[in-house]
PDB file of N, CA and C in Angstrom:
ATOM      1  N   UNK A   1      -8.722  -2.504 -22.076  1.00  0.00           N
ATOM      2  CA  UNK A   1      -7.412  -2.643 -21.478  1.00  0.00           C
ATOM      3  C   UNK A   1      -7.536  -3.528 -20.230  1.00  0.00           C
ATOM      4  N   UNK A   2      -6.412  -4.616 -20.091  1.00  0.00           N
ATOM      5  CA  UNK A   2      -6.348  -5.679 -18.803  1.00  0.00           C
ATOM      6  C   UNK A   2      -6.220  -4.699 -17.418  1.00  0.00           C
ATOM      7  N   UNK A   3      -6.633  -4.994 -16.418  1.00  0.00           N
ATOM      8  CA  UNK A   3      -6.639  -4.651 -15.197  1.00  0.00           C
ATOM      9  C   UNK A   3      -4.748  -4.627 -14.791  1.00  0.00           C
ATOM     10  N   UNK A   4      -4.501  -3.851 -13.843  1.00  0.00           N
ATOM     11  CA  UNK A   4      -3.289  -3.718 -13.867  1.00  0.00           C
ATOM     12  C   UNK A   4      -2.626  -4.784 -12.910  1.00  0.00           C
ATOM     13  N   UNK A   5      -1.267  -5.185 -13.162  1.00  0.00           N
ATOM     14  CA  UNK A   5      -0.799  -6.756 -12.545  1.00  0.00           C
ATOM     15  C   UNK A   5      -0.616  -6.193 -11.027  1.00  0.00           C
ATOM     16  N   UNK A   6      -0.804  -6.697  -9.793  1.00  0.00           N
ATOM     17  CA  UNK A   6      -0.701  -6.407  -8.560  1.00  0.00           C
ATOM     18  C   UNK A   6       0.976  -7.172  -8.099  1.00  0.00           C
ATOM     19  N   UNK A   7       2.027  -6.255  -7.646  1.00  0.00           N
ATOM     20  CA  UNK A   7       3.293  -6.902  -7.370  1.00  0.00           C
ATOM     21  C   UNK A   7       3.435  -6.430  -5.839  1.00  0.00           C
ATOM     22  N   UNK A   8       3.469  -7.560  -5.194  1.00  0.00           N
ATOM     23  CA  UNK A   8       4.240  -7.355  -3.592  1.00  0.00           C
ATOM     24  C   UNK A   8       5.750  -7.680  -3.278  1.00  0.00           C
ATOM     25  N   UNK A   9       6.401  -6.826  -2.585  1.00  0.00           N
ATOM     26  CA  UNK A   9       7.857  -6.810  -2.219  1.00  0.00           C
ATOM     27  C   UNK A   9       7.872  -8.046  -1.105  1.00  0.00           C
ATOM     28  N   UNK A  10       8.448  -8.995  -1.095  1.00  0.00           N
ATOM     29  CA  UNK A  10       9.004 -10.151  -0.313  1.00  0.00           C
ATOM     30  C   UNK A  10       8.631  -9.792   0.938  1.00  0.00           C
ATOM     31  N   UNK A  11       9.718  -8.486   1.432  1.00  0.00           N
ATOM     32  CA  UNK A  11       9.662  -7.965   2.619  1.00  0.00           C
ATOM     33  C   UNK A  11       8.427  -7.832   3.143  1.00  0.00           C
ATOM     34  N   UNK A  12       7.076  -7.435   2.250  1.00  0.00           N
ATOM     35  CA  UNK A  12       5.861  -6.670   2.877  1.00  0.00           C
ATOM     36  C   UNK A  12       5.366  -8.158   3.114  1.00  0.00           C
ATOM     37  N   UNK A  13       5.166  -9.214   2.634  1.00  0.00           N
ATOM     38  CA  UNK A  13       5.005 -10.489   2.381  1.00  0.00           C
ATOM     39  C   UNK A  13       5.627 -10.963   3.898  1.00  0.00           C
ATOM     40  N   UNK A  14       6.706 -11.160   4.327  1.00  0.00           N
ATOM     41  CA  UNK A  14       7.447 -11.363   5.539  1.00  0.00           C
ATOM     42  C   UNK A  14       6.192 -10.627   6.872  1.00  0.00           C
ATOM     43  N   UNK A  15       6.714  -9.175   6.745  1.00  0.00           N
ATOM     44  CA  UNK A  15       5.952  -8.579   7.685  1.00  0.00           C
ATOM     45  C   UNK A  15       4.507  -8.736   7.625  1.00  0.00           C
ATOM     46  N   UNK A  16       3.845  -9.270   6.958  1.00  0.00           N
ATOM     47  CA  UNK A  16       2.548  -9.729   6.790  1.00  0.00           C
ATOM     48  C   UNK A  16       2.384 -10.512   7.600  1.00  0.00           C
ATOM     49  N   UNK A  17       3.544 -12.008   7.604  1.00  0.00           N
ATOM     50  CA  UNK A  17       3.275 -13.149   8.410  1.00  0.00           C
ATOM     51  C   UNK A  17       3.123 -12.497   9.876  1.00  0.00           C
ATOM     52  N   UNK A  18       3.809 -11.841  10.269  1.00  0.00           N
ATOM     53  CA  UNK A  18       3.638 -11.262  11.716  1.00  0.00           C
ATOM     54  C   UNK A  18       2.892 -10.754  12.505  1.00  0.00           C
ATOM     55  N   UNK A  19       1.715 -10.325  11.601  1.00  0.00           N
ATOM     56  CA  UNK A  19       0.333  -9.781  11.855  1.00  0.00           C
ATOM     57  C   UNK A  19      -0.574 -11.015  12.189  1.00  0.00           C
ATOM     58  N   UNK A  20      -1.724 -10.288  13.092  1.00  0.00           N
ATOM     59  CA  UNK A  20      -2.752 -10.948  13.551  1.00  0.00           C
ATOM     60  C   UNK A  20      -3.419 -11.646  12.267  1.00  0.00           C
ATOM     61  N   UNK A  21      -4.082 -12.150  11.903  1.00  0.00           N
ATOM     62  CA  UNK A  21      -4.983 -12.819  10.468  1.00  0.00           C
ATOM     63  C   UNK A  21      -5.972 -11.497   9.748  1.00  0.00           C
ATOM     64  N   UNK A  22      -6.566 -11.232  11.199  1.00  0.00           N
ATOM     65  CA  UNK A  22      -7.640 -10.220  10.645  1.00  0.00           C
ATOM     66  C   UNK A  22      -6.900  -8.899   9.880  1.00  0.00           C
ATOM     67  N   UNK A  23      -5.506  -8.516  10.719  1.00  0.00           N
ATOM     68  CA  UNK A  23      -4.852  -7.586   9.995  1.00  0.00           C
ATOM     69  C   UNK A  23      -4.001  -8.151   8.636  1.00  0.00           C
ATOM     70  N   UNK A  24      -3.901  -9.452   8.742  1.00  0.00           N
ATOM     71  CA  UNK A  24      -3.827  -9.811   6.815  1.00  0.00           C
ATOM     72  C   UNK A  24      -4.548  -9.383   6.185  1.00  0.00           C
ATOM     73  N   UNK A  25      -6.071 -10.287   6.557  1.00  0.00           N
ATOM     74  CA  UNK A  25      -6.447 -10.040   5.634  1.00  0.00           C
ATOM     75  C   UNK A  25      -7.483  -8.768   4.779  1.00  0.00           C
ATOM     76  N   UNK A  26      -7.260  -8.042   5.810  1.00  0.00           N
ATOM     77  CA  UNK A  26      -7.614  -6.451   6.047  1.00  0.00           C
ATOM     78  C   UNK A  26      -6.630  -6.070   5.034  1.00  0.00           C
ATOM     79  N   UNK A  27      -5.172  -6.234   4.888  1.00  0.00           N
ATOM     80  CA  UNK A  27      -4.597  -5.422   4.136  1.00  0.00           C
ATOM     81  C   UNK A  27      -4.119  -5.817   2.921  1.00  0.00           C
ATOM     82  N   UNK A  28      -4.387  -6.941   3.093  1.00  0.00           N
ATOM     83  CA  UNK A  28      -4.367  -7.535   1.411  1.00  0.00           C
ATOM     84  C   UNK A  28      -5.596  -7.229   0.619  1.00  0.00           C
ATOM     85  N   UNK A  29      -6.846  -6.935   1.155  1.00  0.00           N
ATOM     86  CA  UNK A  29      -8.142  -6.611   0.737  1.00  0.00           C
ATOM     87  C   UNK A  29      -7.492  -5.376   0.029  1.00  0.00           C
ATOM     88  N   UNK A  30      -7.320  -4.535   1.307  1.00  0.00           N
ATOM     89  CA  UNK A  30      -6.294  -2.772   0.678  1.00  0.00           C
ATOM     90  C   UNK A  30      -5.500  -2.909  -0.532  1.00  0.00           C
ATOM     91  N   UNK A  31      -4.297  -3.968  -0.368  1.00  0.00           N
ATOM     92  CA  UNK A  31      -3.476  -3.908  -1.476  1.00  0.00           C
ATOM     93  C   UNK A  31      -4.661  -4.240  -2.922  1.00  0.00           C
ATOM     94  N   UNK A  32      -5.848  -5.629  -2.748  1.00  0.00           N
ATOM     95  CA  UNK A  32      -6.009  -5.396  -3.917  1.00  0.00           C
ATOM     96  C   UNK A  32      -6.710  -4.428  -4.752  1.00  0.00           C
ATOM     97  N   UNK A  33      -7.551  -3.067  -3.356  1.00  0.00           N
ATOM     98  CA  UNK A  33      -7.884  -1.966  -3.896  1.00  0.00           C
ATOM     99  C   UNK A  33      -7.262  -0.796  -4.032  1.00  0.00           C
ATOM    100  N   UNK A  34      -5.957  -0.626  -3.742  1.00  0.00           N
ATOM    101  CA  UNK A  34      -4.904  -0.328  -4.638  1.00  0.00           C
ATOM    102  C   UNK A  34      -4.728  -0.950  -5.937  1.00  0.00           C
ATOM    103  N   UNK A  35      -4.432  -1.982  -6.217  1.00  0.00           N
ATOM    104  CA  UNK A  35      -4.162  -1.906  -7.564  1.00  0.00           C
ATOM    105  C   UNK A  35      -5.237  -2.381  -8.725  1.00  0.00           C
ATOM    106  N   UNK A  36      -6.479  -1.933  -8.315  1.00  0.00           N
ATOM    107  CA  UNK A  36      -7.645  -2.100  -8.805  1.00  0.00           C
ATOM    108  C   UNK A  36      -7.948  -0.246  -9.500  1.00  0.00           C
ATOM    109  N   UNK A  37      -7.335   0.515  -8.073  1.00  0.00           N
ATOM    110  CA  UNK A  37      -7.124   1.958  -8.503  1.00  0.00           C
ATOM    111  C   UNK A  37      -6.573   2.740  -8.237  1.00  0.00           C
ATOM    112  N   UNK A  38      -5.766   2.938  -7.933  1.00  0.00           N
ATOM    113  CA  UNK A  38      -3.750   2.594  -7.270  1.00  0.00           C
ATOM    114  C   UNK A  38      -3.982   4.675  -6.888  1.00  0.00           C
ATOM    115  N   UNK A  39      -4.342   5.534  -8.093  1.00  0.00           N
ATOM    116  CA  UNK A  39      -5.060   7.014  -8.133  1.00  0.00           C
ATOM    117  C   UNK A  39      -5.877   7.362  -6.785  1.00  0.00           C
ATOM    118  N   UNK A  40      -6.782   6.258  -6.804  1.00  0.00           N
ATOM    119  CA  UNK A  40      -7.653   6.532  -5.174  1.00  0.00           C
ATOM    120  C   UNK A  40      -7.139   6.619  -3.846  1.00  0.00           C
ATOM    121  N   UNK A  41      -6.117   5.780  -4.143  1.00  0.00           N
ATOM    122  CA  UNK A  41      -5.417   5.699  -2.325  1.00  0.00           C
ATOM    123  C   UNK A  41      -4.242   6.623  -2.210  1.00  0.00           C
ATOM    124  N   UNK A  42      -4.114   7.268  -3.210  1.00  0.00           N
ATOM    125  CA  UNK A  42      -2.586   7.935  -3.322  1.00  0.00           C
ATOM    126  C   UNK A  42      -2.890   9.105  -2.182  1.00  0.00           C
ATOM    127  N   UNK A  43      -2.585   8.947  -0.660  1.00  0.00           N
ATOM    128  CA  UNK A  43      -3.002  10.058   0.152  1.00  0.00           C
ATOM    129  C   UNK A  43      -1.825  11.089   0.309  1.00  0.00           C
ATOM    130  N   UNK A  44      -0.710  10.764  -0.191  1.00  0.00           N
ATOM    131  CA  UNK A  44       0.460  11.877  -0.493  1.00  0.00           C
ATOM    132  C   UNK A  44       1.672  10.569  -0.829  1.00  0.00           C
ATOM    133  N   UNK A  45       2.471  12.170  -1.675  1.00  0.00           N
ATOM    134  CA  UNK A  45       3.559  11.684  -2.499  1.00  0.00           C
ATOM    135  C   UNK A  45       5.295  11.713  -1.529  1.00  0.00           C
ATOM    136  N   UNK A  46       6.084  10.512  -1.657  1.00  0.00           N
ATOM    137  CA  UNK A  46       6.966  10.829  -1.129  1.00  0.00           C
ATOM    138  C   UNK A  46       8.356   9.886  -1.994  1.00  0.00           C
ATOM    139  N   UNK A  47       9.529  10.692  -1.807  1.00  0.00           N
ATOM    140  CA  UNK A  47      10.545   9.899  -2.749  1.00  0.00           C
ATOM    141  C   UNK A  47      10.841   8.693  -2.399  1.00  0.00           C
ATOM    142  N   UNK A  48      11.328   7.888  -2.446  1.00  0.00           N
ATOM    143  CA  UNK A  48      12.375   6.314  -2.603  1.00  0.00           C
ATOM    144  C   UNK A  48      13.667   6.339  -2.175  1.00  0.00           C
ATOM    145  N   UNK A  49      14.734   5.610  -1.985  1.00  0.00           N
ATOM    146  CA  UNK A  49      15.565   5.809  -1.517  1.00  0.00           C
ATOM    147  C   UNK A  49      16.897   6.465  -2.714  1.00  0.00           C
ATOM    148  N   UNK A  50      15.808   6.071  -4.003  1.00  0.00           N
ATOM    149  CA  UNK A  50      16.703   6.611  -5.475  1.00  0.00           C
ATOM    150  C   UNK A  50      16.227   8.230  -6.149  1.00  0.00           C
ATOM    151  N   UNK A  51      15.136   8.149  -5.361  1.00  0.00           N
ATOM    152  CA  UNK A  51      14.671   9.706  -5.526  1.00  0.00           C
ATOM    153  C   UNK A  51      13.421   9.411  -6.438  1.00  0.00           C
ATOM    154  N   UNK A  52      12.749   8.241  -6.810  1.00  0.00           N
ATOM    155  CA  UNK A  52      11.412   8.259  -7.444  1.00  0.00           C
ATOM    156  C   UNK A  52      10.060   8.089  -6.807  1.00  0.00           C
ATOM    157  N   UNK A  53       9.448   8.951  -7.231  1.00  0.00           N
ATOM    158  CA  UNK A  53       8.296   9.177  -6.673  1.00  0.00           C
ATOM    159  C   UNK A  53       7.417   7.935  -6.255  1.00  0.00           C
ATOM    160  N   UNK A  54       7.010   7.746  -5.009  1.00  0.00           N
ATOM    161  CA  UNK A  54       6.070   6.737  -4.454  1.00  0.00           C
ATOM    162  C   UNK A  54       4.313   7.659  -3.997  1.00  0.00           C
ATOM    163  N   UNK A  55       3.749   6.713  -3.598  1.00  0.00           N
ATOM    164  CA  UNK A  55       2.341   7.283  -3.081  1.00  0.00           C
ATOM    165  C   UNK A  55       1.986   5.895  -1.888  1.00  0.00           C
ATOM    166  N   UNK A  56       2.127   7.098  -0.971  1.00  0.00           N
ATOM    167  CA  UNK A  56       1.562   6.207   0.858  1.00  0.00           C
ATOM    168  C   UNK A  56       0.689   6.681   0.583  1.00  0.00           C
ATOM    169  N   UNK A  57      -0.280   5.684   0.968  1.00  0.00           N
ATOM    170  CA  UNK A  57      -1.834   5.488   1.791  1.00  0.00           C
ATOM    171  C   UNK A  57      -1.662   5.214   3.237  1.00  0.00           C
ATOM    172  N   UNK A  58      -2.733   5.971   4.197  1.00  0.00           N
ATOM    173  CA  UNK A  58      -2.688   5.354   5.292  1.00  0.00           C
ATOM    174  C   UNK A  58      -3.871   4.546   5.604  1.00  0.00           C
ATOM    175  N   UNK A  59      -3.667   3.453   6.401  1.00  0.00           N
ATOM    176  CA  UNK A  59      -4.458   2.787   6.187  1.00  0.00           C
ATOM    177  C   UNK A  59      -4.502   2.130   7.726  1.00  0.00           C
ATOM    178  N   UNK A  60      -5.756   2.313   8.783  1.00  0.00           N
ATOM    179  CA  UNK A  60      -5.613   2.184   9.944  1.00  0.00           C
ATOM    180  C   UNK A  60      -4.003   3.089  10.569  1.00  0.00           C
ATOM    181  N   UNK A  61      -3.715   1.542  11.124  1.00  0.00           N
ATOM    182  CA  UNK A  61      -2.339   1.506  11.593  1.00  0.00           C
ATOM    183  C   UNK A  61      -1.298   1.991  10.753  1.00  0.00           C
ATOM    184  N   UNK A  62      -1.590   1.593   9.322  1.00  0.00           N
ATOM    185  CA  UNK A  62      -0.133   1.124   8.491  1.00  0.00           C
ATOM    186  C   UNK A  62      -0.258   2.298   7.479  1.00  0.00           C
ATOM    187  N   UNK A  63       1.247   2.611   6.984  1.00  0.00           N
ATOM    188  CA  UNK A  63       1.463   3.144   6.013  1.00  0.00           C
ATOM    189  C   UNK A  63       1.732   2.357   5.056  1.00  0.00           C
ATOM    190  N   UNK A  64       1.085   2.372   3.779  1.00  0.00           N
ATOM    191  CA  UNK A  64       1.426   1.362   2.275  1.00  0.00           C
ATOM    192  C   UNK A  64       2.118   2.574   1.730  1.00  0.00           C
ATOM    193  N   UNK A  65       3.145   2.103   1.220  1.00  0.00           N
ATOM    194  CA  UNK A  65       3.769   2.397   0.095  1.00  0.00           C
ATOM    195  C   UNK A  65       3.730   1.793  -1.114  1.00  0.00           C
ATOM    196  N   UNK A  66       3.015   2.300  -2.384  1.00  0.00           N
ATOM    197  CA  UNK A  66       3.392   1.620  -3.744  1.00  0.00           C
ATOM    198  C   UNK A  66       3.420   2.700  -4.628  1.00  0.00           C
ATOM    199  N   UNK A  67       4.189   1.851  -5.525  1.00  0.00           N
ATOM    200  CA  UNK A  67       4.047   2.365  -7.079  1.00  0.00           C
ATOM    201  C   UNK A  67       3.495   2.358  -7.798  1.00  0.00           C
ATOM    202  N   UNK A  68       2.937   3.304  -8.845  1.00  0.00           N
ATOM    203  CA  UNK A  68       2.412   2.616  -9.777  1.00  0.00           C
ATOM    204  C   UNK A  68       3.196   3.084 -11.409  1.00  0.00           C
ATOM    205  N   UNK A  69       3.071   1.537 -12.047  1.00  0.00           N
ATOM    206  CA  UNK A  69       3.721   1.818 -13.276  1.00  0.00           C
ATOM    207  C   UNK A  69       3.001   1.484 -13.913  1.00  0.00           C
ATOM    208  N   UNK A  70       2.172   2.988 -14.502  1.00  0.00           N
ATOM    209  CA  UNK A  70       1.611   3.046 -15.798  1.00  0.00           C
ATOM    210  C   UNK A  70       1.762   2.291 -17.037  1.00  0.00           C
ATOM    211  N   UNK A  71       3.003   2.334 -17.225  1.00  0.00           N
ATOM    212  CA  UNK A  71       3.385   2.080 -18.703  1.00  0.00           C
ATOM    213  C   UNK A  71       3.486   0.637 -18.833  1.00  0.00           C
ATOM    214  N   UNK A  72       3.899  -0.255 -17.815  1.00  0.00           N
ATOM    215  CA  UNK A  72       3.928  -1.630 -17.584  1.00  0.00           C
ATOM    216  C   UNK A  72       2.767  -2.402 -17.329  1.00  0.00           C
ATOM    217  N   UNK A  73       2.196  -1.242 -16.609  1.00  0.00           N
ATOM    218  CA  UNK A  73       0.197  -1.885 -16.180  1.00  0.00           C
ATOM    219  C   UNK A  73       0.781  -2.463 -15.095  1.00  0.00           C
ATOM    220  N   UNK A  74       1.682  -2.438 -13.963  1.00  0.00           N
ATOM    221  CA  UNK A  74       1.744  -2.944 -12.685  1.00  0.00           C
ATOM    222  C   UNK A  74       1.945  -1.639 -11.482  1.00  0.00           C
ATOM    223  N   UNK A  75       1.273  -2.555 -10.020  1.00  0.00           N
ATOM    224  CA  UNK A  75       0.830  -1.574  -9.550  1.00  0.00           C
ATOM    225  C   UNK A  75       1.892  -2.247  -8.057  1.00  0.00           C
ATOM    226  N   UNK A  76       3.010  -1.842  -7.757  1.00  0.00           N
ATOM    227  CA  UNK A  76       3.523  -2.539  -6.778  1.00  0.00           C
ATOM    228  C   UNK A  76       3.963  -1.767  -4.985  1.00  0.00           C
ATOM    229  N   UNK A  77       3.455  -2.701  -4.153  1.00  0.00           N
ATOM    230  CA  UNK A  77       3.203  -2.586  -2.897  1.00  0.00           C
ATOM    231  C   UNK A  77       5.035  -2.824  -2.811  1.00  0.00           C
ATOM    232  N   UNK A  78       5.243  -1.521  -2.015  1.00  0.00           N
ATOM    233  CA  UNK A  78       6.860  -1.412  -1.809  1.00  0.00           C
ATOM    234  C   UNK A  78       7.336  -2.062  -0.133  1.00  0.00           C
ATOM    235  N   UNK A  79       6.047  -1.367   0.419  1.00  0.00           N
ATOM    236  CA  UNK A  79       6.726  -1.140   1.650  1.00  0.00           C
ATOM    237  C   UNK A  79       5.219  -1.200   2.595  1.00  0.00           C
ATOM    238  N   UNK A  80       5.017  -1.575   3.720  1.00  0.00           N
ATOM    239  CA  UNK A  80       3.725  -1.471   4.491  1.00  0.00           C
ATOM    240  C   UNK A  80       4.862  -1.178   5.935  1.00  0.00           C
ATOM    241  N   UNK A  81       4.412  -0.005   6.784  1.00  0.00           N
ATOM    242  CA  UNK A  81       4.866  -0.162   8.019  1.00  0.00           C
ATOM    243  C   UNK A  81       4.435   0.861   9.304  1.00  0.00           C
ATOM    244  N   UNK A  82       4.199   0.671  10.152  1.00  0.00           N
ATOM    245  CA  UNK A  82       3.528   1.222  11.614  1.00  0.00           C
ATOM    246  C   UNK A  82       3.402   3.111  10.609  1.00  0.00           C
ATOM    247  N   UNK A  83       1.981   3.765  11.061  1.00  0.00           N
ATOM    248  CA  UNK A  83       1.918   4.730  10.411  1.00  0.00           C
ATOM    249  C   UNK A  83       2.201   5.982  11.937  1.00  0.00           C
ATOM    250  N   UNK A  84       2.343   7.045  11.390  1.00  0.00           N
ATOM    251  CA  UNK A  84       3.229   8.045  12.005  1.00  0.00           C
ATOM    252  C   UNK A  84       1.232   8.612  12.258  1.00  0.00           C
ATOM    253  N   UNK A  85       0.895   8.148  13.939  1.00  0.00           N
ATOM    254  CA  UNK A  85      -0.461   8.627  14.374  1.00  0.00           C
ATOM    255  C   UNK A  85      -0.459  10.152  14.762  1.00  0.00           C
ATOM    256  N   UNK A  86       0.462  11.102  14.160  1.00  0.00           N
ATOM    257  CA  UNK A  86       0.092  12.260  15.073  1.00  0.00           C
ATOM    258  C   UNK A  86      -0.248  13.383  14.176  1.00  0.00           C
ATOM    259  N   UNK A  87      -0.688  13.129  13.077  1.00  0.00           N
ATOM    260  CA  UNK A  87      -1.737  14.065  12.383  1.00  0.00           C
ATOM    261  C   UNK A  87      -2.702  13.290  11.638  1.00  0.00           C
ATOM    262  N   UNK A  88      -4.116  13.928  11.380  1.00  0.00           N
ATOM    263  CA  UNK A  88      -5.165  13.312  11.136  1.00  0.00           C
ATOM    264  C   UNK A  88      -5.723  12.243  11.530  1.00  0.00           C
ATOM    265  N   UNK A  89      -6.804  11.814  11.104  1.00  0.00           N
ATOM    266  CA  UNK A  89      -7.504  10.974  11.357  1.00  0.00           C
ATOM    267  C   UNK A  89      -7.296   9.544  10.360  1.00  0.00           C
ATOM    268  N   UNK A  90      -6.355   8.312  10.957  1.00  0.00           N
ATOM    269  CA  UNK A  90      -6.830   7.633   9.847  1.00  0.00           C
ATOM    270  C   UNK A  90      -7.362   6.638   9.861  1.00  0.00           C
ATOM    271  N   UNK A  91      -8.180   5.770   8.343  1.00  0.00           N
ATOM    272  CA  UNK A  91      -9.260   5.279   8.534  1.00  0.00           C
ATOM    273  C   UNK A  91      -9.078   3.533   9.004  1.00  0.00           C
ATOM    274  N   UNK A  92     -10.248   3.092   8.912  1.00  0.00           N
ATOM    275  CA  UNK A  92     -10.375   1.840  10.467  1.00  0.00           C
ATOM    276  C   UNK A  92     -10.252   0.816   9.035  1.00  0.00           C
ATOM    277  N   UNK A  93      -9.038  -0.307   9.150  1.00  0.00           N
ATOM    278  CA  UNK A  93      -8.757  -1.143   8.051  1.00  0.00           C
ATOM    279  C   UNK A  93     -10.061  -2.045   8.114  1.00  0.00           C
ATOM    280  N   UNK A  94     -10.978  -2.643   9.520  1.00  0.00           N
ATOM    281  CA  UNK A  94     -11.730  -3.128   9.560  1.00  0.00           C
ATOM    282  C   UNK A  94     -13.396  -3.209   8.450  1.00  0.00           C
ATOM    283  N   UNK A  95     -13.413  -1.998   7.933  1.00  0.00           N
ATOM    284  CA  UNK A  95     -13.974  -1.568   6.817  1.00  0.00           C
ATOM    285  C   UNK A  95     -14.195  -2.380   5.810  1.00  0.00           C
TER     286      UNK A  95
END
């Protein structure tokens, strides 16, 4: 079976440009190990604005939001944005 297609939302694409380089390319590394194994990063489940299930990763700073669609074989980055620092520990994107 083909590796699953990697889809980014415009928006996350936009807010990308706004970042330092190193935090690009720190999190595009992330996005493509998300959708290399989309299962691994799923650090909790939360709804959409239609009520379907997503999976944030935190990641340094940032919260990723994606989907993954099984049935299509695509694995899509919804949303990346400043992560909520006041529980746990999370890990250093520099990695």
């Amino acid at each position: 079976m083909s590796p699953a297609r990697l889809l980014i939302d415009i928006e996350v694409l936009e807010f990308l440009r706004t970042l330092r380089r190193g935090e690009q390319r720190a999190l595009l590394r992330r996005f493509r190990e998300i959708g290399a194994s989309p299962a691994n990063h799923a650090d909790y489940p939360e709804r959409d604005a239609v009520g379907r299930q997503v999976a944030v990763h935190v990641f340094g700073k940032f919260a990723i939001k994606f989907g993954d669609d099984f049935a299509d074989r695509h694995v899509k980055i919804l949303d990346v944005h400043p992560a909520d620092r006041s529980g746990g520990k999370p890990e250093n994107p520099a990695q």
